[in-house]
N, C-alpha and C. Protein backbone atom coordinates (compact mmCIF):
# COMPACT_ATOMS: atom_id res chain seq x y z
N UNK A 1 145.59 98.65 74.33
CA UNK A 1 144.68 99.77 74.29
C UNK A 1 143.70 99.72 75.48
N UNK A 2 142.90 98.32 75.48
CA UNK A 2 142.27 98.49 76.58
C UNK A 2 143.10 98.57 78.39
N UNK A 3 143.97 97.84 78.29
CA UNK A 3 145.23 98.43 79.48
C UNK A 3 145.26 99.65 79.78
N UNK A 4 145.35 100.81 78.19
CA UNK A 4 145.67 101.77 78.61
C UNK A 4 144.44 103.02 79.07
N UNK A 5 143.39 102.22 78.84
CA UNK A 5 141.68 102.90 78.89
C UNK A 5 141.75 102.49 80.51
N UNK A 6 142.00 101.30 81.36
CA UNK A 6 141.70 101.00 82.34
C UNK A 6 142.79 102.16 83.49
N UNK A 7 143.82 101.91 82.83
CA UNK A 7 144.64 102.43 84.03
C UNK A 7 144.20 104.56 83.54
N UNK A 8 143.57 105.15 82.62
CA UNK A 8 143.17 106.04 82.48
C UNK A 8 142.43 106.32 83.46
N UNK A 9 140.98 105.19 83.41
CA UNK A 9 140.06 105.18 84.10
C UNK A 9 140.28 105.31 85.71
N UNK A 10 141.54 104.88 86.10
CA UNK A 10 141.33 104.75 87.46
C UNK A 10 142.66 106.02 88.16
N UNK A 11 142.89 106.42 87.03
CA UNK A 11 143.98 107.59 87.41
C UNK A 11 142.61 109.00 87.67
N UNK A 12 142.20 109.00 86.80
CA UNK A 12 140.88 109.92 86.81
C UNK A 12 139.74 110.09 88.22
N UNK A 13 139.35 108.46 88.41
CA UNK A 13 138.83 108.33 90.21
C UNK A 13 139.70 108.89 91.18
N UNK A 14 141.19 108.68 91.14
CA UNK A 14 141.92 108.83 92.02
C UNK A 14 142.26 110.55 91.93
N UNK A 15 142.40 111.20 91.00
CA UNK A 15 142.74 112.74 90.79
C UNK A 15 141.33 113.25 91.29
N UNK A 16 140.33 112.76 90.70
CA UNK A 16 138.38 113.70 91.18
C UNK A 16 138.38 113.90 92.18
N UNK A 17 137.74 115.40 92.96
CA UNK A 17 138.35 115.23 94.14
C UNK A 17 136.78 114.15 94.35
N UNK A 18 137.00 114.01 95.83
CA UNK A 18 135.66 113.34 96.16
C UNK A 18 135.23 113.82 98.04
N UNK A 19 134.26 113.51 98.00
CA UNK A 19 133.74 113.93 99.78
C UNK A 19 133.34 115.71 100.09
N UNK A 20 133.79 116.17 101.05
CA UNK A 20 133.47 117.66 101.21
C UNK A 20 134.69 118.22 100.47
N UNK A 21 135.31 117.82 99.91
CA UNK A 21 136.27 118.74 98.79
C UNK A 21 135.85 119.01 97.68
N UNK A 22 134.90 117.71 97.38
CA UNK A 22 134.88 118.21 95.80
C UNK A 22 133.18 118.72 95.87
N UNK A 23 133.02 119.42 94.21
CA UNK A 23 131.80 120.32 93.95
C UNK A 23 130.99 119.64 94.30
N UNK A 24 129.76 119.70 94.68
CA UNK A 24 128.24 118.51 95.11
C UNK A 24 127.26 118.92 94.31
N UNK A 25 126.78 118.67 93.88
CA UNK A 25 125.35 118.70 92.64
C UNK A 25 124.29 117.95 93.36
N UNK A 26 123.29 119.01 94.10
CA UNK A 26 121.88 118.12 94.36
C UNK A 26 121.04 118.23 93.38
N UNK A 27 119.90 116.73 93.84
CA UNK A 27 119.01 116.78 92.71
C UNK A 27 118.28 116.27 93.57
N UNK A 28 116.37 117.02 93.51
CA UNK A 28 115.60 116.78 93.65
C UNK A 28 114.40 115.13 93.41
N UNK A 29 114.83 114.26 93.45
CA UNK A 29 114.17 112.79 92.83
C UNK A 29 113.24 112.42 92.94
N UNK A 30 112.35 111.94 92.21
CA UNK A 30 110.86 111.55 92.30
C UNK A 30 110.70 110.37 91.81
N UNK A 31 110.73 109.72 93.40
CA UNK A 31 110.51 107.70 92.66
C UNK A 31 109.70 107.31 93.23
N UNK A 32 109.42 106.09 92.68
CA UNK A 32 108.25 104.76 92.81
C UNK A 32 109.05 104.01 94.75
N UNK A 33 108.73 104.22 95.58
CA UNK A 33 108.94 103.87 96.80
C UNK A 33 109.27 102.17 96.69
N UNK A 34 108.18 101.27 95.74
CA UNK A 34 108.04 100.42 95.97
C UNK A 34 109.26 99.99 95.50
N UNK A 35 108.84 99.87 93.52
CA UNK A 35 109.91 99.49 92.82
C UNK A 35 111.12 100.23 92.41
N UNK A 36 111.58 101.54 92.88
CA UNK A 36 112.56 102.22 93.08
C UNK A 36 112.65 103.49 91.28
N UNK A 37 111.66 102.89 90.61
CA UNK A 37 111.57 103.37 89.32
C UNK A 37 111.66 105.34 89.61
N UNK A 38 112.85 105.77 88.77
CA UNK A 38 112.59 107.47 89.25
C UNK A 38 111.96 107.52 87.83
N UNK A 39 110.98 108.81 88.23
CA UNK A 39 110.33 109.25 87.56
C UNK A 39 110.06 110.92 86.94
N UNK A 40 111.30 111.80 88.23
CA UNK A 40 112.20 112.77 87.99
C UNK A 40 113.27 113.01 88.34
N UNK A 41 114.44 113.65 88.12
CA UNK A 41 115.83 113.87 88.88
C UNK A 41 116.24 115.17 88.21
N UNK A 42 115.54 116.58 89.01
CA UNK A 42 115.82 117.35 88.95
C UNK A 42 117.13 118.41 89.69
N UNK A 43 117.55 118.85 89.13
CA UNK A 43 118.87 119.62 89.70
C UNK A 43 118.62 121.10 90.56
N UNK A 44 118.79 121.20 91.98
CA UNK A 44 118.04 122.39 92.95
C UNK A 44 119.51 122.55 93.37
N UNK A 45 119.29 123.75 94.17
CA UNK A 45 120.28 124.10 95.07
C UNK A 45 119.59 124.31 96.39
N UNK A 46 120.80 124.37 97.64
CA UNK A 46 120.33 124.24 99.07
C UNK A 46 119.41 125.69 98.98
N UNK A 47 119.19 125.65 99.65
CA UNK A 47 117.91 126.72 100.58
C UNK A 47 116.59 127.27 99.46
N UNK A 48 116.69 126.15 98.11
CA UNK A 48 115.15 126.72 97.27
C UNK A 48 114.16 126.19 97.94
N UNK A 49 113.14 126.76 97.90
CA UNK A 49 111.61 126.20 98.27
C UNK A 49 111.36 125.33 97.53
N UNK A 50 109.90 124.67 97.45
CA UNK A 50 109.45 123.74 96.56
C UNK A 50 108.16 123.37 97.50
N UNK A 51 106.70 123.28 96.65
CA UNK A 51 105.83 122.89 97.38
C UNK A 51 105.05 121.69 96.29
N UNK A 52 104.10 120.56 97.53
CA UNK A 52 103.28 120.00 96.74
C UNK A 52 102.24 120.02 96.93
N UNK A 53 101.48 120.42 95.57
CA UNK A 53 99.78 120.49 95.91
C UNK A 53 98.78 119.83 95.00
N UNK A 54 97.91 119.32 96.23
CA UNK A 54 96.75 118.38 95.71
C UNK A 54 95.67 118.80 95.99
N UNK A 55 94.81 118.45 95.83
CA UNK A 55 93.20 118.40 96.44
C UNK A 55 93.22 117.34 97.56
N UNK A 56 92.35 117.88 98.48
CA UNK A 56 92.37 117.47 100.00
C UNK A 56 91.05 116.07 99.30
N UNK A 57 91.22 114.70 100.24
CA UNK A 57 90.21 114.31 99.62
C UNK A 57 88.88 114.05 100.48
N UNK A 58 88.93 114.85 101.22
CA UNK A 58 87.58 115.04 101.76
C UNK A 58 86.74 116.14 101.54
N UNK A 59 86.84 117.22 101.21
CA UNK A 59 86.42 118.50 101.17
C UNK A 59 87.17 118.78 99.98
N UNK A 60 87.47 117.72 98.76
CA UNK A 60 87.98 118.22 97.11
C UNK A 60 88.55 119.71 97.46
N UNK A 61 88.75 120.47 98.25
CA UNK A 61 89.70 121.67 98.04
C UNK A 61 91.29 121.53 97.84
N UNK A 62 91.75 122.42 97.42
CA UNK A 62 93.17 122.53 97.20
C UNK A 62 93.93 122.74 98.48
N UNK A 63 95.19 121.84 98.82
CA UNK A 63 96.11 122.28 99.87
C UNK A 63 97.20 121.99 99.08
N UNK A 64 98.49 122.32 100.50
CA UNK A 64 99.78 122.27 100.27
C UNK A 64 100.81 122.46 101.22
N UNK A 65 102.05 121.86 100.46
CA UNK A 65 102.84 121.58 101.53
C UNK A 65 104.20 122.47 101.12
N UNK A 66 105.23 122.93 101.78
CA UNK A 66 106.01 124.06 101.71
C UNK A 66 107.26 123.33 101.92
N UNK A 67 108.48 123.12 101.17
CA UNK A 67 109.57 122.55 101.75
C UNK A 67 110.97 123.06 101.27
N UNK A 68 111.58 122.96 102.24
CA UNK A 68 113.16 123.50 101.74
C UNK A 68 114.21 122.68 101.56
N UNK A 69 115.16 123.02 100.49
CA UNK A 69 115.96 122.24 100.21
C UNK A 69 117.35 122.45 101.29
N UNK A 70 117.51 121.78 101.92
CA UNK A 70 119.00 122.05 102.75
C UNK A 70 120.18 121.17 102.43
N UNK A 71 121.43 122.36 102.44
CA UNK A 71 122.89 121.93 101.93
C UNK A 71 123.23 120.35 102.29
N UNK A 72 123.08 119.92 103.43
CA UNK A 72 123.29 118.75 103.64
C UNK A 72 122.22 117.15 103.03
N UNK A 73 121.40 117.82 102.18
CA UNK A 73 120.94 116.80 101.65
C UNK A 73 119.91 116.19 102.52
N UNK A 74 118.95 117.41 103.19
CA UNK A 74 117.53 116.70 103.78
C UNK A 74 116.72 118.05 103.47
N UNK A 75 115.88 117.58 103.34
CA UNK A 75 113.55 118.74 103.18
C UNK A 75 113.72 118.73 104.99
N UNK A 76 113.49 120.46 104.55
CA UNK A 76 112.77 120.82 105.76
C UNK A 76 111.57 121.35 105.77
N UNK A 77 110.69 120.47 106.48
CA UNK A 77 109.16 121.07 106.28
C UNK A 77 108.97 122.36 106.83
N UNK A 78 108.91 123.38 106.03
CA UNK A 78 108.06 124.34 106.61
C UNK A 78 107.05 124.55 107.03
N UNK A 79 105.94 124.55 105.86
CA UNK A 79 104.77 125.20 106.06
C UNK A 79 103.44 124.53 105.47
N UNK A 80 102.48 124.28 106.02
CA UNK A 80 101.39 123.50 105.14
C UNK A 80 99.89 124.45 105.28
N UNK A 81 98.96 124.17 104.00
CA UNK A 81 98.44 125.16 104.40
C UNK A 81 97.11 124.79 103.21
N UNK A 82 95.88 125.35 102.76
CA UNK A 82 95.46 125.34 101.94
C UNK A 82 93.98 125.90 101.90
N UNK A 83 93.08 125.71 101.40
CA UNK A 83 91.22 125.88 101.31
C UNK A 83 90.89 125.35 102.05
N UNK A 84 89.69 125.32 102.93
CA UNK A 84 89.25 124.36 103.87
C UNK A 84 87.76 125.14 104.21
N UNK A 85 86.74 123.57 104.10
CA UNK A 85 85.62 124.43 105.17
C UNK A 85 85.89 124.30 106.63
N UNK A 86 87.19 124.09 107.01
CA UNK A 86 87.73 123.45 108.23
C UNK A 86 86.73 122.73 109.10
N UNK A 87 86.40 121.82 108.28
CA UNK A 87 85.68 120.33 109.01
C UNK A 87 86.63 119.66 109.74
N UNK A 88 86.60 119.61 111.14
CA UNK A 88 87.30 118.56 111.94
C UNK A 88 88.59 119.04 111.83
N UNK A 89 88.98 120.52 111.56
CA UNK A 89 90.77 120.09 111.88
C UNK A 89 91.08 120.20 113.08
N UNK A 90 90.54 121.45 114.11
CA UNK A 90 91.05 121.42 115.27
C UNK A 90 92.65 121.29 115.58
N UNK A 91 93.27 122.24 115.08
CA UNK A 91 94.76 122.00 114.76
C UNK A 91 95.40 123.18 116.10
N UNK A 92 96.12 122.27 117.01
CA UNK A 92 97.10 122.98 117.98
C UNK A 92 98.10 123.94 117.80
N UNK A 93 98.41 123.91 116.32
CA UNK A 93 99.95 124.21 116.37
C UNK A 93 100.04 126.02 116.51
N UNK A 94 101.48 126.41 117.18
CA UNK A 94 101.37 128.06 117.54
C UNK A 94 101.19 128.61 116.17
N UNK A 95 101.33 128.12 114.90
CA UNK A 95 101.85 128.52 113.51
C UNK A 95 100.27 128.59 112.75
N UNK A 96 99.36 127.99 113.37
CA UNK A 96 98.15 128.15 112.88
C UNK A 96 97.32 129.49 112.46
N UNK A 97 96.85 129.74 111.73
CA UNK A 97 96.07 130.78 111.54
C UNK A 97 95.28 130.68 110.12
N UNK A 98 94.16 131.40 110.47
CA UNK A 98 92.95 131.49 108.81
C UNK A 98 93.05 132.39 108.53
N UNK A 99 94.06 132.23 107.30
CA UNK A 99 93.98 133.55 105.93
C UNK A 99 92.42 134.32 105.63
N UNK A 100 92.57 135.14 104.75
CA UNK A 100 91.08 135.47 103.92
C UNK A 100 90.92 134.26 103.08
N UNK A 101 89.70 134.68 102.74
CA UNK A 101 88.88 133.56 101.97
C UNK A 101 88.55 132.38 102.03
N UNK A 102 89.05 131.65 103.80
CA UNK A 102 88.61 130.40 103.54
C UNK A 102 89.96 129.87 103.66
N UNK A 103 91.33 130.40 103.25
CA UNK A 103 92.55 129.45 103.61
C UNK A 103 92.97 129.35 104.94
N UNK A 104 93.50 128.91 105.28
CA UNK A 104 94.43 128.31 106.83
C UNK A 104 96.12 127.88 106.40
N UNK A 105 96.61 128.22 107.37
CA UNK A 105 98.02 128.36 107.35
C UNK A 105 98.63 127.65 108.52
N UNK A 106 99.67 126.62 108.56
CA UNK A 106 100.62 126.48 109.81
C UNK A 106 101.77 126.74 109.71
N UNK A 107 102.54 127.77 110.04
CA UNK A 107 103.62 128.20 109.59
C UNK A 107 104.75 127.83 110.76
N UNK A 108 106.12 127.71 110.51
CA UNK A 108 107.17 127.40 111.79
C UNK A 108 107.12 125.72 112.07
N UNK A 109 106.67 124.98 110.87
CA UNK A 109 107.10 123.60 111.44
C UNK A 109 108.56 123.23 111.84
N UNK A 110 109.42 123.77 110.61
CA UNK A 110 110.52 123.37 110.77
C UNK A 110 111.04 121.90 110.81
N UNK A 111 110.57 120.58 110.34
CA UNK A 111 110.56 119.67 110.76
C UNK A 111 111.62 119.06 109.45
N UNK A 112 112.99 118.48 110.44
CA UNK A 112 113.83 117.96 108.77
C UNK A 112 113.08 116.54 108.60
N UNK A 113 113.10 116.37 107.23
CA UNK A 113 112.79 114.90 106.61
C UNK A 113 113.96 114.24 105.44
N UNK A 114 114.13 113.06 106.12
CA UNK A 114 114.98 112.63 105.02
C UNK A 114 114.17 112.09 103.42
N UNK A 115 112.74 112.19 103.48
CA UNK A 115 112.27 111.95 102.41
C UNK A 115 110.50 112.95 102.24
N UNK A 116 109.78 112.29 101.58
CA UNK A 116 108.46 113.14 101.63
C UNK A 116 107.92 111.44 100.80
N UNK A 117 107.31 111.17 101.85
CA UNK A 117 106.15 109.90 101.00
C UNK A 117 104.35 110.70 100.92
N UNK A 118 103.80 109.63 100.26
CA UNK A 118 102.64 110.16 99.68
C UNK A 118 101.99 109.20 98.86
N UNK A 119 100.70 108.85 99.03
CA UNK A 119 99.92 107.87 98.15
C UNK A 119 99.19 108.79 96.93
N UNK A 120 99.73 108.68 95.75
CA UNK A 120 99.26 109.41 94.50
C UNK A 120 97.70 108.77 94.17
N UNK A 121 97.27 109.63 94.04
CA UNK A 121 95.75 109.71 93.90
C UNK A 121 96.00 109.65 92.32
N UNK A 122 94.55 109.50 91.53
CA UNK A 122 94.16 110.15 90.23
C UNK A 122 93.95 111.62 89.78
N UNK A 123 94.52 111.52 88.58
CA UNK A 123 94.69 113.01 88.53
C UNK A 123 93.22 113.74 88.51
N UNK A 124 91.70 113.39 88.55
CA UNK A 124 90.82 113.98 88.88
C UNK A 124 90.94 113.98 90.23
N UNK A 125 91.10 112.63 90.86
CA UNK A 125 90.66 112.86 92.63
C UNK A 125 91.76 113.93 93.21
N UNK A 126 92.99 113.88 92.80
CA UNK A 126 93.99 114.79 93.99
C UNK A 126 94.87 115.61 93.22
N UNK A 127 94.78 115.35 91.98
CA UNK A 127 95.90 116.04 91.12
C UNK A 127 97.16 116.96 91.23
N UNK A 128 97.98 116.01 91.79
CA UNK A 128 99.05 116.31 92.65
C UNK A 128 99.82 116.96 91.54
N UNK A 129 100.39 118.32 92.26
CA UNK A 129 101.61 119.06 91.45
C UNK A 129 102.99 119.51 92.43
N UNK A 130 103.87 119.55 91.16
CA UNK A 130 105.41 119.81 92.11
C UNK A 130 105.84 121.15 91.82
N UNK A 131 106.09 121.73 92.86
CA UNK A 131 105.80 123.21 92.69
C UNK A 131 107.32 123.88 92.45
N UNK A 132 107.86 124.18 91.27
CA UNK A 132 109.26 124.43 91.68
C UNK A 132 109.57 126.12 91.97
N UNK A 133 110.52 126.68 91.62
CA UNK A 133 110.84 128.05 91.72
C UNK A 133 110.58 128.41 89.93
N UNK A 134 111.17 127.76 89.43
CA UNK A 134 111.43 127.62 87.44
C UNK A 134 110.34 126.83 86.88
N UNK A 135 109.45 125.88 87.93
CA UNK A 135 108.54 125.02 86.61
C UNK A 135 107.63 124.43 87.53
N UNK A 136 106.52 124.17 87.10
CA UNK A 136 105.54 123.24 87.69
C UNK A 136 105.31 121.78 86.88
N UNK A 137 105.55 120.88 87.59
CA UNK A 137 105.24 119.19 87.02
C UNK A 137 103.83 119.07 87.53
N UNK A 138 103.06 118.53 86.37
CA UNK A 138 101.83 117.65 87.22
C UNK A 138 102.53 116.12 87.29
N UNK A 139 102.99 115.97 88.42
CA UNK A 139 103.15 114.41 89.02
C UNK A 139 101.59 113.66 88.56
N UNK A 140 100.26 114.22 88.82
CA UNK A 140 99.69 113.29 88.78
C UNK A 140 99.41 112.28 87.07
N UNK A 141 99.58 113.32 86.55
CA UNK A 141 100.07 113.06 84.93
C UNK A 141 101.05 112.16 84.27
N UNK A 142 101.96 111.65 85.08
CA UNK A 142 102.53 110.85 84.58
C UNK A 142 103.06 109.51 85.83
N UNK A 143 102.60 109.66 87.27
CA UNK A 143 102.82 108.92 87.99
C UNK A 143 101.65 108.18 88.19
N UNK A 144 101.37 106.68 88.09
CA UNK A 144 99.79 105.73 88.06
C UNK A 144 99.06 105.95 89.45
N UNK A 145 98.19 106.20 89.99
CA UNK A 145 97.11 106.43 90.70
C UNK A 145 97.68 104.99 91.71
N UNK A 146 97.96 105.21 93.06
CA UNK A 146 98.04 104.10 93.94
C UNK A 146 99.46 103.92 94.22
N UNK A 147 100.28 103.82 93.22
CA UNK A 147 101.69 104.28 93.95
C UNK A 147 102.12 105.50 94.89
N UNK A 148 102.79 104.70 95.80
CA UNK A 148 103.42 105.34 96.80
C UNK A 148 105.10 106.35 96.38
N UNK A 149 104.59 107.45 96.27
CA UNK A 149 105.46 108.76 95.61
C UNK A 149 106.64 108.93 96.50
N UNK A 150 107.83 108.84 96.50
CA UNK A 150 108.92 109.21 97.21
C UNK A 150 109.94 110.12 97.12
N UNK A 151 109.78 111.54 97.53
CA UNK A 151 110.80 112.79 96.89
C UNK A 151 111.73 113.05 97.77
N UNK A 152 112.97 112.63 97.68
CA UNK A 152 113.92 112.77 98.06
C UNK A 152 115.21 113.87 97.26
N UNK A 153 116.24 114.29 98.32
CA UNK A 153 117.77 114.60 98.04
C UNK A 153 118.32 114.28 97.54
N UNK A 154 119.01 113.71 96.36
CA UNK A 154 120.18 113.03 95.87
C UNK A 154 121.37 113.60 95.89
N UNK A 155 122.65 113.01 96.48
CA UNK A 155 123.81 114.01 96.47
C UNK A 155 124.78 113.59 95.40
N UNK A 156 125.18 114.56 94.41
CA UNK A 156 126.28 113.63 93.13
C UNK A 156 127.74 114.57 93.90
N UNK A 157 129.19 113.74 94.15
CA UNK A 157 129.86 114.45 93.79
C UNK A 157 130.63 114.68 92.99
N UNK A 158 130.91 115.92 92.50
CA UNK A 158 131.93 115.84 91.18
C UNK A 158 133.43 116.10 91.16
């Protein structure tokens, strides 16, 4: 019986397709950098948005960061942006500009990343959230204050 479970098992690897043939399932992951602990593994498709926003911790206002999911399994930074009494930014970029009310915008980064790191604050000091298309997580709610946050691509194929 178990003979016939093994050679099942490996007739099944060999029929799946695998590589750029077969279906790919990304997932969005949210782990502990250090100790590798995930702490989400959500299921996206290529080209959704997704942003993360905290409180800036100098000027406690709200910012954020803009990112896209791409087919090949990397974040492309778009866009960052948020509240500001714009103390000290002095920011070059052509993508710059101040919204109404006090926001600022850099739009056209374009920059691919194979990951997004980040030192998680407390959820009073920075209260970091994950911004989806379908749902908002407060990360700071369930990830400990001082770990280093790591959101990456995961590629499954099926």
């Amino acid at each position: 019986m178990l003979r016939n479970f093994a050679c099942l098992l490996v007739l099944c690897f060999l029929v799946l397709p695998t590589g750029a043939g077969g279906a790919q399932t990304l997932f969005l992951q949210v782990a502990d950098l250090k100790d590798g602990r995930v702490y989400y593994r959500l299921p996206v498709r290529p080209e959704i948005t997704f942003s993360i926003e905290f409180l800036h911790s100098y000027d406690r206002l709200p910012c954020w960061d803009l990112y896209q999911v791409s087919g090949d399994g990397t974040l492309i930074y778009r866009r960052t942006g948020g509240r500001s009494l714009l103390n000290g930014q002095g920011f070059f970029y052509e993508g710059f500009r101040i919204l109404p009310g006090g926001t600022w915008e850099i739009d056209g980064i374009n920059e691919i990343r194979e990951s997004i790191l980040f030192f998680m604050g407390s959820k009073g000091d920075a209260d970091h959230r994950l911004i989806l298309p379908d749902r908002t997580i407060e990360l700071s709610g369930k990830i400990e204050a001082g770990r280093i946050v790591k959101i990456s691509i995961q590629q499954c194929h099926q």
